[in-house]
PDB file of N, CA and C in Angstrom:
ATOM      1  N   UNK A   1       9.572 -17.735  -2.421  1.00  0.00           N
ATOM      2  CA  UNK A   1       9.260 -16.318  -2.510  1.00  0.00           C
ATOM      3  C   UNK A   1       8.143 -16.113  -3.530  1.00  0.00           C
ATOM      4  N   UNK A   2       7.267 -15.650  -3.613  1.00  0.00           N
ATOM      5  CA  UNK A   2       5.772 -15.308  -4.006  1.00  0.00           C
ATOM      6  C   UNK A   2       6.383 -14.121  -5.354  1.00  0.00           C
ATOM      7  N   UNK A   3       5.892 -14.212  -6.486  1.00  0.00           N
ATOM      8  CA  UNK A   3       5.698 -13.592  -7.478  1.00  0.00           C
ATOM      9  C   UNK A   3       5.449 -12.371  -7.352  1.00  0.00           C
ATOM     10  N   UNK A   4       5.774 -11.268  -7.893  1.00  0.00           N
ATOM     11  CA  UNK A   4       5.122  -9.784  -7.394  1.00  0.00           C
ATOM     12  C   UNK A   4       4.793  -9.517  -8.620  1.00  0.00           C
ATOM     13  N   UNK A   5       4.498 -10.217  -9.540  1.00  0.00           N
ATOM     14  CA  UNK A   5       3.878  -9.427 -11.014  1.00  0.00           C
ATOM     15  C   UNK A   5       3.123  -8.433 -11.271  1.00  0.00           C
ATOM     16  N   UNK A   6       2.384  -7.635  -9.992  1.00  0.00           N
ATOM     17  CA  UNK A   6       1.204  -6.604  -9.784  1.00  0.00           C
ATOM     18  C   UNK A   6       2.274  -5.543  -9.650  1.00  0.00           C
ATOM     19  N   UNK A   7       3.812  -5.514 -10.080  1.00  0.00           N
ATOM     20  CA  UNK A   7       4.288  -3.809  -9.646  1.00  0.00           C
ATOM     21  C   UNK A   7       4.019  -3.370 -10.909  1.00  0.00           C
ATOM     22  N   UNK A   8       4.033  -1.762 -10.487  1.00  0.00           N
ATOM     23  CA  UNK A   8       3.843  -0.998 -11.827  1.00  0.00           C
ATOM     24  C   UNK A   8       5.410  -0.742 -12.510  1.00  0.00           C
ATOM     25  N   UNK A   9       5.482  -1.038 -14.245  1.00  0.00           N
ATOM     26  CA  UNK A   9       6.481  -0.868 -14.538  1.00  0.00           C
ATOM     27  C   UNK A   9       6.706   0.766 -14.433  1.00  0.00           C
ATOM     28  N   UNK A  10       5.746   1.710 -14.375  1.00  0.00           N
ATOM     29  CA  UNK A  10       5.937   2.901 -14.075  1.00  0.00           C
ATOM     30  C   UNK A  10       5.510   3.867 -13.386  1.00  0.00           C
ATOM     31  N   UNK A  11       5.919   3.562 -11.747  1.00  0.00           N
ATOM     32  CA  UNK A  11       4.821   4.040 -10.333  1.00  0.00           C
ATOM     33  C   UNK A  11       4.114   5.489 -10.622  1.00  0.00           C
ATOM     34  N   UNK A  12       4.342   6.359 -11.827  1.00  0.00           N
ATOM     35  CA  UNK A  12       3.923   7.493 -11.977  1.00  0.00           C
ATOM     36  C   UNK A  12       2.334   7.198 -12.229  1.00  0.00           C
ATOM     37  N   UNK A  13       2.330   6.292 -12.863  1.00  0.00           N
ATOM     38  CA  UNK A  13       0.646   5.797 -13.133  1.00  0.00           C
ATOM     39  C   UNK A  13       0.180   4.850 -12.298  1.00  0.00           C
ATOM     40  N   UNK A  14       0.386   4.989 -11.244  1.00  0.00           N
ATOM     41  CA  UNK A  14      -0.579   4.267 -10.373  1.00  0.00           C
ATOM     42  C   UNK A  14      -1.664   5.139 -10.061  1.00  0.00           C
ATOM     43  N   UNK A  15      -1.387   6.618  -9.743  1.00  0.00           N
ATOM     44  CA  UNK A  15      -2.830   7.297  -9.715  1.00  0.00           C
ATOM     45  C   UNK A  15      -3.594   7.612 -10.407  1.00  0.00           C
ATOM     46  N   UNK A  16      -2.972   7.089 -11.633  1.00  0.00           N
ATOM     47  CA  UNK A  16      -4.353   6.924 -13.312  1.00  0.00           C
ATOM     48  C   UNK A  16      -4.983   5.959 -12.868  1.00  0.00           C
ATOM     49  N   UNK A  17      -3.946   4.327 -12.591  1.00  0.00           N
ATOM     50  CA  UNK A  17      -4.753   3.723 -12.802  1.00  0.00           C
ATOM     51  C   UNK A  17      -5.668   3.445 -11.822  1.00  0.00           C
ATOM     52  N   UNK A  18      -5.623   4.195 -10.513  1.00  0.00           N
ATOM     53  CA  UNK A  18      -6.642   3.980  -9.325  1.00  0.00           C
ATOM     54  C   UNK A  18      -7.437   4.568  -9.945  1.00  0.00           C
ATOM     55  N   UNK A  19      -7.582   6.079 -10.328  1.00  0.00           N
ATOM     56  CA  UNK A  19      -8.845   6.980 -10.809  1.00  0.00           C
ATOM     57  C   UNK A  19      -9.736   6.411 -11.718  1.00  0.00           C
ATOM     58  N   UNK A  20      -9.043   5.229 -12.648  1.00  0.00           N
ATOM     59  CA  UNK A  20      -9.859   4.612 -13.717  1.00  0.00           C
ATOM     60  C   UNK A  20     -10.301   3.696 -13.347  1.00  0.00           C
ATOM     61  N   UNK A  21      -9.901   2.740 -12.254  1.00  0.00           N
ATOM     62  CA  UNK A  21     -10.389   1.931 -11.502  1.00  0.00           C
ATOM     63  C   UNK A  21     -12.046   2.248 -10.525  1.00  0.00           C
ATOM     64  N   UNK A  22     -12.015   3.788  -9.946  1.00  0.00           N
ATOM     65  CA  UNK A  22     -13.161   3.613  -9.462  1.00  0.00           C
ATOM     66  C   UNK A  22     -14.067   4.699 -10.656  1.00  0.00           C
ATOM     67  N   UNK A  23     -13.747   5.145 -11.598  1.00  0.00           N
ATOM     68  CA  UNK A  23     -14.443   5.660 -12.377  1.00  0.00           C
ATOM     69  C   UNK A  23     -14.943   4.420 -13.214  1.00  0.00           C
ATOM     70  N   UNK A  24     -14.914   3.223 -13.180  1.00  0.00           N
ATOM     71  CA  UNK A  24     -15.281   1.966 -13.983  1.00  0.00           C
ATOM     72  C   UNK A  24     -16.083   1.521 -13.369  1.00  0.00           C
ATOM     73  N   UNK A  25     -16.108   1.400 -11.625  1.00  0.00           N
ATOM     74  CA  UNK A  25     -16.744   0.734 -10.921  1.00  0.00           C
ATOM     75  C   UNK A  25     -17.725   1.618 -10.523  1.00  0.00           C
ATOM     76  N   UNK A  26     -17.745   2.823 -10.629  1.00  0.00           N
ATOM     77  CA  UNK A  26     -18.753   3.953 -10.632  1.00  0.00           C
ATOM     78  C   UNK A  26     -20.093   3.454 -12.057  1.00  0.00           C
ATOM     79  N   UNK A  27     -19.583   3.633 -13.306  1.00  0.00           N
ATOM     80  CA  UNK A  27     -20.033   3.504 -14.447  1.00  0.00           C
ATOM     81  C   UNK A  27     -20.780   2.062 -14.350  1.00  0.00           C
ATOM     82  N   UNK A  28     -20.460   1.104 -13.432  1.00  0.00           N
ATOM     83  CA  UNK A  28     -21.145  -0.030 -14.036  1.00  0.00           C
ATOM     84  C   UNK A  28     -21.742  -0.286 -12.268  1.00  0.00           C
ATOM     85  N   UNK A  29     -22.102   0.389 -11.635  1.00  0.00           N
ATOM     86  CA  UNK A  29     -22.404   0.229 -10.406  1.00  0.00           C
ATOM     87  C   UNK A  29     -21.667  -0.021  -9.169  1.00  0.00           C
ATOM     88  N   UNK A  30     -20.626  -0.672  -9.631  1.00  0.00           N
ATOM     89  CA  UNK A  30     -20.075  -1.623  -8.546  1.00  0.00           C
ATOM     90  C   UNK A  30     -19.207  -0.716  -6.904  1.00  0.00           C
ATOM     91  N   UNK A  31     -19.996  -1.391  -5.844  1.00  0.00           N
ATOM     92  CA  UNK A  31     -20.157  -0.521  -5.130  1.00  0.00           C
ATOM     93  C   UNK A  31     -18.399  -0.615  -4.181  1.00  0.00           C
ATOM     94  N   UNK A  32     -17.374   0.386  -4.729  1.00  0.00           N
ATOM     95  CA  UNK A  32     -15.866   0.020  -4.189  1.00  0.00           C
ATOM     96  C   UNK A  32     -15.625   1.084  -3.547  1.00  0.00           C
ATOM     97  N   UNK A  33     -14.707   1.216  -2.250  1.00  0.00           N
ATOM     98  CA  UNK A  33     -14.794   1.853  -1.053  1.00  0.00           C
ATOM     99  C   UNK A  33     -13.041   2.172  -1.178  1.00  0.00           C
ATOM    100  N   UNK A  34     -12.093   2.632  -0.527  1.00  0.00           N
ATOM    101  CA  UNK A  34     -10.893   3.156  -0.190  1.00  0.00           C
ATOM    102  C   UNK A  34     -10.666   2.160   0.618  1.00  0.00           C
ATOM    103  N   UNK A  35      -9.613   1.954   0.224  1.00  0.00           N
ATOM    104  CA  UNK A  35      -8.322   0.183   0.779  1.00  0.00           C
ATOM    105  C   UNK A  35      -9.255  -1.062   0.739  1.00  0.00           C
ATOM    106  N   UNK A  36      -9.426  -1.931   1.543  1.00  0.00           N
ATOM    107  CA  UNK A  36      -9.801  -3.029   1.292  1.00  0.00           C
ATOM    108  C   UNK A  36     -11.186  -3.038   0.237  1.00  0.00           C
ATOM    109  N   UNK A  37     -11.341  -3.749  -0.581  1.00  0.00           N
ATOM    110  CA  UNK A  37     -12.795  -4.145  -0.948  1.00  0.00           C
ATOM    111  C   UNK A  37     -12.642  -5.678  -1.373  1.00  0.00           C
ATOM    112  N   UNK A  38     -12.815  -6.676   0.106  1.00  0.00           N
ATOM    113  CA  UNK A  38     -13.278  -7.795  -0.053  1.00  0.00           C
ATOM    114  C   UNK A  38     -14.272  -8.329  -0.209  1.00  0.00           C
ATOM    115  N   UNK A  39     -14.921  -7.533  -0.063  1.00  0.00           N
ATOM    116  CA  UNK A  39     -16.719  -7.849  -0.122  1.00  0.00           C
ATOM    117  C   UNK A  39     -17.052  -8.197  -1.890  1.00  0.00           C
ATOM    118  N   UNK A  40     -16.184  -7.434  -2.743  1.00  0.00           N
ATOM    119  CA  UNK A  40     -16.930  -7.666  -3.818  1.00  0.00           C
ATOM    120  C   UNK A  40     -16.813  -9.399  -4.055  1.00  0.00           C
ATOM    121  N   UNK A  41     -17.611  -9.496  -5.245  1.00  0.00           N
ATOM    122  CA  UNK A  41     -17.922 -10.583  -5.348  1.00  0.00           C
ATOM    123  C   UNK A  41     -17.199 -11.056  -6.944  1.00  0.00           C
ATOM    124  N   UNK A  42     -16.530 -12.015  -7.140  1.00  0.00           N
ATOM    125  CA  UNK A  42     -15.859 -12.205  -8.033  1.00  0.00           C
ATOM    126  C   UNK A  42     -15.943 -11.481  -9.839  1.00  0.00           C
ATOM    127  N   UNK A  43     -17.185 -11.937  -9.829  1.00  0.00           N
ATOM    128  CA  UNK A  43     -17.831 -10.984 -11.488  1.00  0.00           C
ATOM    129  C   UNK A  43     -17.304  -9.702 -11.545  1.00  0.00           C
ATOM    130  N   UNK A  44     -17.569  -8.740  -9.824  1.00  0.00           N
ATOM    131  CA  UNK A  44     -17.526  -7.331 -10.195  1.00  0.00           C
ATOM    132  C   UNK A  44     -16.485  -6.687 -10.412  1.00  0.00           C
ATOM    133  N   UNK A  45     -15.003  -7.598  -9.115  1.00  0.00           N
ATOM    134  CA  UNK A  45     -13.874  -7.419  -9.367  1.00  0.00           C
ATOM    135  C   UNK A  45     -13.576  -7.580 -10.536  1.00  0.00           C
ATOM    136  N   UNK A  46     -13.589  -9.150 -11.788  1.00  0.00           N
ATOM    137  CA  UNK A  46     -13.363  -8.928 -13.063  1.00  0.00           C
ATOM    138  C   UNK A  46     -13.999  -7.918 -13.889  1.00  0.00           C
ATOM    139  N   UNK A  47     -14.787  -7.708 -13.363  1.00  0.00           N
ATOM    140  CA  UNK A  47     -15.714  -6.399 -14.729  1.00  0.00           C
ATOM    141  C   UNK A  47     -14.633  -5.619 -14.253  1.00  0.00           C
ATOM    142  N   UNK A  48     -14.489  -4.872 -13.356  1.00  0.00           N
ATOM    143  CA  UNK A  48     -12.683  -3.878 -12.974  1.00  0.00           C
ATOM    144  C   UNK A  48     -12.013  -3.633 -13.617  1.00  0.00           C
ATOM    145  N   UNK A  49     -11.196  -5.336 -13.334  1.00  0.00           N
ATOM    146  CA  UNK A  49      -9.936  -5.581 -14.215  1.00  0.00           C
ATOM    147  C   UNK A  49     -10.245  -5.544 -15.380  1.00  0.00           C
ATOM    148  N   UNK A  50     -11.359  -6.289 -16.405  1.00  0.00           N
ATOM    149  CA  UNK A  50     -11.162  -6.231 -17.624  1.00  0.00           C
ATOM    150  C   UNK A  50     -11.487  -5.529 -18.513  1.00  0.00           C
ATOM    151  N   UNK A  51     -12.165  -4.107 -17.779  1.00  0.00           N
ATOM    152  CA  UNK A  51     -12.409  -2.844 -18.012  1.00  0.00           C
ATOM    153  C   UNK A  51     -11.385  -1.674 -18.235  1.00  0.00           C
ATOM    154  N   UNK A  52     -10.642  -2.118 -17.110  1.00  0.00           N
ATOM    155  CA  UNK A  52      -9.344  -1.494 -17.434  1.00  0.00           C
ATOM    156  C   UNK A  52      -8.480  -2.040 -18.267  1.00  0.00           C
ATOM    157  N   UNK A  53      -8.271  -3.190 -18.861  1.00  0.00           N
ATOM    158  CA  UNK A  53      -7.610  -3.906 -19.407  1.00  0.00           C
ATOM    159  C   UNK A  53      -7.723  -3.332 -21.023  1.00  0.00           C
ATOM    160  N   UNK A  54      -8.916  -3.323 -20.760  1.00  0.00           N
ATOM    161  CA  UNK A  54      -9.667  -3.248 -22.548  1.00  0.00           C
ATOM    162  C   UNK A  54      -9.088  -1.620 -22.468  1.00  0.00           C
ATOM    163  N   UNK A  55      -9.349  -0.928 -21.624  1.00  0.00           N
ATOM    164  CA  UNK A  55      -8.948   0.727 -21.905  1.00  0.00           C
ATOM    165  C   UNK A  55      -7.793   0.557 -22.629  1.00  0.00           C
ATOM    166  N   UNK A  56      -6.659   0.255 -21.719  1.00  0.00           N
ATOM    167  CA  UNK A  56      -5.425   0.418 -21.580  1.00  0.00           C
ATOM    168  C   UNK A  56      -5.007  -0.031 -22.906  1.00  0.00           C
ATOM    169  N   UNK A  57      -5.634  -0.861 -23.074  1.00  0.00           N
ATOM    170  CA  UNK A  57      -5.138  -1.951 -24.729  1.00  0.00           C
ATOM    171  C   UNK A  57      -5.941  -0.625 -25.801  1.00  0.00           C
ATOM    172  N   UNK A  58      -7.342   0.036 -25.636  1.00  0.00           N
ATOM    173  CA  UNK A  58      -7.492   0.862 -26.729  1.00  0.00           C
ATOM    174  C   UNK A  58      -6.981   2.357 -26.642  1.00  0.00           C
ATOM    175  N   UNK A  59      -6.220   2.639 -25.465  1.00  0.00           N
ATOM    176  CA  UNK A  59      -5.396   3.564 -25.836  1.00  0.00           C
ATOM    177  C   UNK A  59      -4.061   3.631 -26.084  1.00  0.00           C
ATOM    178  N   UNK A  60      -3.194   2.423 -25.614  1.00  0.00           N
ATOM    179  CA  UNK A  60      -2.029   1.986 -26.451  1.00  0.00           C
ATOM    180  C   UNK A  60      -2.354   1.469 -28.542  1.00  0.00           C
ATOM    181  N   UNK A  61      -3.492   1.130 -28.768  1.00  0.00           N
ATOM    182  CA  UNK A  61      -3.495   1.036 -29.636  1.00  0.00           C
ATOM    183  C   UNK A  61      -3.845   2.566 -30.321  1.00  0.00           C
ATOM    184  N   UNK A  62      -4.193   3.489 -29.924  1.00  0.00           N
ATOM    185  CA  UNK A  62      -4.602   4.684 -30.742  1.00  0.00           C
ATOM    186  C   UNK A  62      -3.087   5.390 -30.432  1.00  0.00           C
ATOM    187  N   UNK A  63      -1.966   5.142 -29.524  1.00  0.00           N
ATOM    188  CA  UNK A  63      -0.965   5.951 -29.637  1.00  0.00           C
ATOM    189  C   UNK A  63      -0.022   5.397 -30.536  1.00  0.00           C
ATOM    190  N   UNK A  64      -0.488   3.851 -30.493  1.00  0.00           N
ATOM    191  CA  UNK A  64       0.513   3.287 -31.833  1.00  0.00           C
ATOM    192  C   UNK A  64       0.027   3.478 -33.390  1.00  0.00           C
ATOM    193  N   UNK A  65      -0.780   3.884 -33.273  1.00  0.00           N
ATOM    194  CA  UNK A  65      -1.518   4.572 -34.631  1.00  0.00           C
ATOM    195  C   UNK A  65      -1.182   5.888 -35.476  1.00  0.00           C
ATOM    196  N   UNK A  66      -1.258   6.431 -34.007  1.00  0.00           N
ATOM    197  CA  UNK A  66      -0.344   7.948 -34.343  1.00  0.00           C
ATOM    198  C   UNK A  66       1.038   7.777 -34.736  1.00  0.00           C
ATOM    199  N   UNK A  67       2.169   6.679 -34.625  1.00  0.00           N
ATOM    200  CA  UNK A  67       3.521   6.935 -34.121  1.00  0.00           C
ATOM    201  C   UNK A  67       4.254   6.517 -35.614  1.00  0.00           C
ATOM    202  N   UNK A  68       5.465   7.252 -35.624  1.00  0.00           N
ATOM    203  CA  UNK A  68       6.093   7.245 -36.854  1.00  0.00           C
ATOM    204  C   UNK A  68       7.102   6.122 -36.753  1.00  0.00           C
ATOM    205  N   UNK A  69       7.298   5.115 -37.376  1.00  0.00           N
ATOM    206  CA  UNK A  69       8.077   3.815 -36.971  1.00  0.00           C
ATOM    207  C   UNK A  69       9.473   4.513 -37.962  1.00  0.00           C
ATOM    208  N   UNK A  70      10.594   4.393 -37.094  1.00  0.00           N
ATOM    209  CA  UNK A  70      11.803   5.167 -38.260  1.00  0.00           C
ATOM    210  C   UNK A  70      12.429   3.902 -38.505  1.00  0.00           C
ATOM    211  N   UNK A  71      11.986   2.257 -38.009  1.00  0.00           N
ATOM    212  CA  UNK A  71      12.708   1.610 -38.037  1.00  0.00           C
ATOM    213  C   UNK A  71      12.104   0.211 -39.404  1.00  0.00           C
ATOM    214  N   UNK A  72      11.054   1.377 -40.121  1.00  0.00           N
ATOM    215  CA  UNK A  72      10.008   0.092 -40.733  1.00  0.00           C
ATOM    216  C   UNK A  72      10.988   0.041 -41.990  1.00  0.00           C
ATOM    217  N   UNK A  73      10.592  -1.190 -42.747  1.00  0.00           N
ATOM    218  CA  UNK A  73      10.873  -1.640 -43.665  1.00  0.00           C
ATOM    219  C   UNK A  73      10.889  -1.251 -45.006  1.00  0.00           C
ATOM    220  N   UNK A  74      11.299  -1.453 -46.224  1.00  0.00           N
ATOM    221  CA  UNK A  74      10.710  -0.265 -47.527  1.00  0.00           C
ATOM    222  C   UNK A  74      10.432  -1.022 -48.470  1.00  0.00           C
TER     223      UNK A  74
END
């Protein structure tokens, strides 16, 4: 049985993360269409992913910035 590691732990954001997906590929050219895009070519798909990657990581880091830890140490 094949791995499914691509589900979302929270299906409410799957339509963030599509919108940020072609707003990335908008911003850096890359030319992505509705359902399939096999055509791209390996680089552009990673510029994608690691575009979104880097978001996702600098806005989990600015909400953990804000957040009050009640469980820290003294």
């Amino acid at each position: 049985m094949a791995n499914q590691s691509n589900n979302l732990v929270v299906p409410q954001a799957k339509e963030a993360l599509n919108r940020m997906k072609y707003e990335i590929a908008t911003e850096h050219g890359i030319p992505l269409s509705e359902g399939y895009n096999g055509n791209l070519m390996t680089r552009e798909a990673g510029t994608i992913g690691g575009n979104i990657t880097r978001r996702l990581v600098q806005m989990a880091e600015q909400s953990l910035s804000g957040a009050q830890f009640s469980n820290t140490r003294r």
